[in-house]
C-alpha atoms as a PDB file:
ATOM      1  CA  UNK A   1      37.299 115.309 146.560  1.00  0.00           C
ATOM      2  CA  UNK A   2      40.553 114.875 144.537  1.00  0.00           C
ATOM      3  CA  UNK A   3      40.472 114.020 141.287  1.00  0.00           C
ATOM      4  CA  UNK A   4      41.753 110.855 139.839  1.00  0.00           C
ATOM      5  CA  UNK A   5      43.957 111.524 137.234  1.00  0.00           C
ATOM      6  CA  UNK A   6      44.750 109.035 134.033  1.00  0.00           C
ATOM      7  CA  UNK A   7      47.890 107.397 135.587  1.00  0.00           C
ATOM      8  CA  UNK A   8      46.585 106.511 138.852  1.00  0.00           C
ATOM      9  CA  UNK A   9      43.360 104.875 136.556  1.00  0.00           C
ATOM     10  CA  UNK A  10      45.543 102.880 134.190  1.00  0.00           C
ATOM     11  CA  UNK A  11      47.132 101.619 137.560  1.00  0.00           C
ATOM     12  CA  UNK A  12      44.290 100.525 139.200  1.00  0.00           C
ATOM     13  CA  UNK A  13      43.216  99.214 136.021  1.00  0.00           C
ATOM     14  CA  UNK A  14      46.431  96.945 135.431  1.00  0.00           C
ATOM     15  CA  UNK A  15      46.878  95.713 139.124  1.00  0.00           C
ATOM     16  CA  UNK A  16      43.382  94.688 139.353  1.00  0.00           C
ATOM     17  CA  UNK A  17      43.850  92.959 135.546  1.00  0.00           C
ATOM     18  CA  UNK A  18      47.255  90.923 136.810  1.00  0.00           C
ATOM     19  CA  UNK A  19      45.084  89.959 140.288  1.00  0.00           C
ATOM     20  CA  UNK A  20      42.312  87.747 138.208  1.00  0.00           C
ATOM     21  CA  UNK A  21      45.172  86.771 135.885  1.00  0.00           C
ATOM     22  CA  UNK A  22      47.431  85.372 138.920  1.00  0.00           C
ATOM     23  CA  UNK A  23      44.531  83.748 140.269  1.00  0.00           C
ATOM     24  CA  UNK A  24      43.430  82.382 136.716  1.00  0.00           C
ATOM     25  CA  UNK A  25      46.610  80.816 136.462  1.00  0.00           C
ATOM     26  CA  UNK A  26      46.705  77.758 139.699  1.00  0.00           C
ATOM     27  CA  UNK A  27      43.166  77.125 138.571  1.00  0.00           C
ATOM     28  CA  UNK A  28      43.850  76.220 135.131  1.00  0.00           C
ATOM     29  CA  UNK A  29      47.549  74.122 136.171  1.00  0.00           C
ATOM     30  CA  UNK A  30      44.938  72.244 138.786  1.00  0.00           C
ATOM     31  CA  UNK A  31      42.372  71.216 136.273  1.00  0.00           C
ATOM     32  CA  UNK A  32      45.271  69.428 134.393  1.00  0.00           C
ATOM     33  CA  UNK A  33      47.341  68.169 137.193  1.00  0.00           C
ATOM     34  CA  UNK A  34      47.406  64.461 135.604  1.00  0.00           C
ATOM     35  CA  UNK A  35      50.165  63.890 133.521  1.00  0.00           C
ATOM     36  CA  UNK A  36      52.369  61.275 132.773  1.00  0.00           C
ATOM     37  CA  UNK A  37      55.522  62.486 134.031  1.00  0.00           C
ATOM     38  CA  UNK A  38      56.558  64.312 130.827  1.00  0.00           C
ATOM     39  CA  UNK A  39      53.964  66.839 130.915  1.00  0.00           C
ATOM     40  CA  UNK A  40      51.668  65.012 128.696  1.00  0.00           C
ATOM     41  CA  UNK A  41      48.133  64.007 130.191  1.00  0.00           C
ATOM     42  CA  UNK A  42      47.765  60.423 131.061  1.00  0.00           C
ATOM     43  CA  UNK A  43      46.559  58.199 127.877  1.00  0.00           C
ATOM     44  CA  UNK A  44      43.276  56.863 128.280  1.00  0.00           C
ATOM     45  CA  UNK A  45      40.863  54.189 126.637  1.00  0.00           C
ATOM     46  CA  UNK A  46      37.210  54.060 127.651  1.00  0.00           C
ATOM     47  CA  UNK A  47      33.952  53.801 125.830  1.00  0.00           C
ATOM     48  CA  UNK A  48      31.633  57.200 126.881  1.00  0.00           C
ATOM     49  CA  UNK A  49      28.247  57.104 126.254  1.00  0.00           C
ATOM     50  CA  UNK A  50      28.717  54.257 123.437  1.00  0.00           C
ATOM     51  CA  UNK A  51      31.418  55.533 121.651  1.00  0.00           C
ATOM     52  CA  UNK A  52      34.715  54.760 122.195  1.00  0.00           C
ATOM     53  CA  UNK A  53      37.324  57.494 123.166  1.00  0.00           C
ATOM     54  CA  UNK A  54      41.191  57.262 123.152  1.00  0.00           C
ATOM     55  CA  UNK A  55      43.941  59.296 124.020  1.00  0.00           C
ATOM     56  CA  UNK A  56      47.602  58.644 124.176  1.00  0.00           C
ATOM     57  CA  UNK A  57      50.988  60.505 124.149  1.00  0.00           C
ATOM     58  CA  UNK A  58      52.842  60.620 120.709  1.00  0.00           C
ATOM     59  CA  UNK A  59      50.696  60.200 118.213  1.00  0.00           C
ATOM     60  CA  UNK A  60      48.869  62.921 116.011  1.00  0.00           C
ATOM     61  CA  UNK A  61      48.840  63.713 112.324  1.00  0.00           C
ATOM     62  CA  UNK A  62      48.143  67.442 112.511  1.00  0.00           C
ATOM     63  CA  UNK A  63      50.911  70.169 113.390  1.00  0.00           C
ATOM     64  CA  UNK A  64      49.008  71.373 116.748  1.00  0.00           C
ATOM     65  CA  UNK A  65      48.485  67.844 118.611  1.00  0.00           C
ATOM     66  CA  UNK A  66      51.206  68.892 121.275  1.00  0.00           C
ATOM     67  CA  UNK A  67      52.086  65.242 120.995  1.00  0.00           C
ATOM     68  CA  UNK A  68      49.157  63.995 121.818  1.00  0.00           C
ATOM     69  CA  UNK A  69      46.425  61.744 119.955  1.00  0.00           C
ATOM     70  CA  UNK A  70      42.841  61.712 120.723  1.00  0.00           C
ATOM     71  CA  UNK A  71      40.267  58.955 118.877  1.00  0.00           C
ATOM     72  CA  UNK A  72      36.731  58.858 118.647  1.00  0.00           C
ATOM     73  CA  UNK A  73      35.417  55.426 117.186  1.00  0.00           C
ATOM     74  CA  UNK A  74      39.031  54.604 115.675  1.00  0.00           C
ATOM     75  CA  UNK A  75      39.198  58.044 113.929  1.00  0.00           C
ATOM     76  CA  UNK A  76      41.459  60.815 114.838  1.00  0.00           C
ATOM     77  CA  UNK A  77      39.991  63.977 116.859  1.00  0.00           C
ATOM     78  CA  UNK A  78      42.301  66.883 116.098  1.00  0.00           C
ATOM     79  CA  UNK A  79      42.973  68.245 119.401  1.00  0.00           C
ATOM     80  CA  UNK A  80      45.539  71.604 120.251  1.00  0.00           C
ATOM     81  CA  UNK A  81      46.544  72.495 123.452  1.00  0.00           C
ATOM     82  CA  UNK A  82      46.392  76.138 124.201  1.00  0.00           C
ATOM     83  CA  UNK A  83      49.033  78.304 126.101  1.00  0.00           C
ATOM     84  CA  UNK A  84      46.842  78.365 128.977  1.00  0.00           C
ATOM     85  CA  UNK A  85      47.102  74.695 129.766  1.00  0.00           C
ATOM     86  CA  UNK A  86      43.527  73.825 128.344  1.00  0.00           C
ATOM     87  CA  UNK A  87      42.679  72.022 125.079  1.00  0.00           C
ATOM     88  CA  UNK A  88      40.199  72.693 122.074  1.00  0.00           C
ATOM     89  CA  UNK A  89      39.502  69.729 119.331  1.00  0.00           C
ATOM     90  CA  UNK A  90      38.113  70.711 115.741  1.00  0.00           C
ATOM     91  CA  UNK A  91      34.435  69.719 116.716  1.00  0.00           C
ATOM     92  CA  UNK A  92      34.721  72.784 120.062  1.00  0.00           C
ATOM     93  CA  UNK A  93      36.887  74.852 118.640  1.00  0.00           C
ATOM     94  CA  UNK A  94      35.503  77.690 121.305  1.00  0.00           C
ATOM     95  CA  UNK A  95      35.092  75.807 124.037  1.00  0.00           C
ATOM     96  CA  UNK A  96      38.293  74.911 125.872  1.00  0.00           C
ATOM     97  CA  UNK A  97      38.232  72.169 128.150  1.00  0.00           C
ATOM     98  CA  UNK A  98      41.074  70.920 130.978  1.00  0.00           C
ATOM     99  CA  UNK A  99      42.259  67.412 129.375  1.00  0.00           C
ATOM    100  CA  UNK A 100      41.554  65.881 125.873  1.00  0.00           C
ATOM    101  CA  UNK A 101      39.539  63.263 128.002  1.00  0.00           C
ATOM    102  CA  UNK A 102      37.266  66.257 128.282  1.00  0.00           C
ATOM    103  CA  UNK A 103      37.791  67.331 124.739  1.00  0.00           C
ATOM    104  CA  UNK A 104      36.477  63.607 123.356  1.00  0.00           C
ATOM    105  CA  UNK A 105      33.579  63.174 125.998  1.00  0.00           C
ATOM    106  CA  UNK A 106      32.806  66.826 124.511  1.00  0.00           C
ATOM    107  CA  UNK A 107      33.182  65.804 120.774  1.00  0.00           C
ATOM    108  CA  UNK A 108      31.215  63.127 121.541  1.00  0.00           C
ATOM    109  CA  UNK A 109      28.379  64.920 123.039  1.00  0.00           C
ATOM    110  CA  UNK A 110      28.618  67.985 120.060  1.00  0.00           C
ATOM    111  CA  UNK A 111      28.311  64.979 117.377  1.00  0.00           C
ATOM    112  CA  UNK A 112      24.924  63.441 119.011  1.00  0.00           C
ATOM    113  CA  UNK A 113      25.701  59.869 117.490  1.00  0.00           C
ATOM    114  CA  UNK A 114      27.053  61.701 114.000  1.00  0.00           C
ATOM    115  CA  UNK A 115      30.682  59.850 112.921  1.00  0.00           C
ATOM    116  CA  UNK A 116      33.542  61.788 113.209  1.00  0.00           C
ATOM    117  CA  UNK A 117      34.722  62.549 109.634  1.00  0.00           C
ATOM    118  CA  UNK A 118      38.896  62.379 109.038  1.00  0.00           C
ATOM    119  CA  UNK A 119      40.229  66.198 109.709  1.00  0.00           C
ATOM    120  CA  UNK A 120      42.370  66.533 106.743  1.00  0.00           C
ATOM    121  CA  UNK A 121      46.438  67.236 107.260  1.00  0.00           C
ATOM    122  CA  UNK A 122      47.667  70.141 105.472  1.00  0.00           C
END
């Protein structure tokens, strides 16, 4: 039985690595397929589970919106939109999500009724 030497491992390795990664890749563009043209995710305005959640292109106070607001109750959820495509807010930091829809339904779940408290700028 021949032996497999390092190179032929490290290329195994690295094909099978950029397989999951091209396959990662549609999945993640597919989640956020709804956008309003300009590559921002449609705005939104709906109340979920008794709190109201907005969302709308342009807006933001923080430097990591990606020009995009999201509002709990009238107060500002800082969202960030990662280079994958998905978003994280300041209440899930480690959970990504595919649209900051998902990100406020999410914030609002993680607060259980708590207000959101201003994130300050800076």
């Amino acid at each position: 039985m021949p032996q497999l030497s390092r190179r032929r491992a490290l290329t195994a390795a690295a094909g099978a690595a950029a397989g999951v990664s091209l396959t990662a890749v549609p999945a993640a563009r597919a989640a956020d397929a709804r956008h309003d043209g300009h590559g921002s995710p449609e705005a939104f305005d709906e109340v979920y589970k008794g709190r109201r959640i907005q969302g709308r292109s342009g807006g933001g106070s923080g430097h990591h919106h990606g020009g995009y607001a999201v509002y709990v109750d009238g107060v500002e959820l800082h969202v960030m939109r990662n280079a994958d495509g998905s978003w994280i807010s300041v209440v899930g930091h480690y959970d990504p999500v595919a649209t900051p829809r998902a990100a406020a339904r999410a914030a609002v779940d993680e607060l259980q009724g708590a207000r959101l408290v201003p994130f300050p700028a800076g």
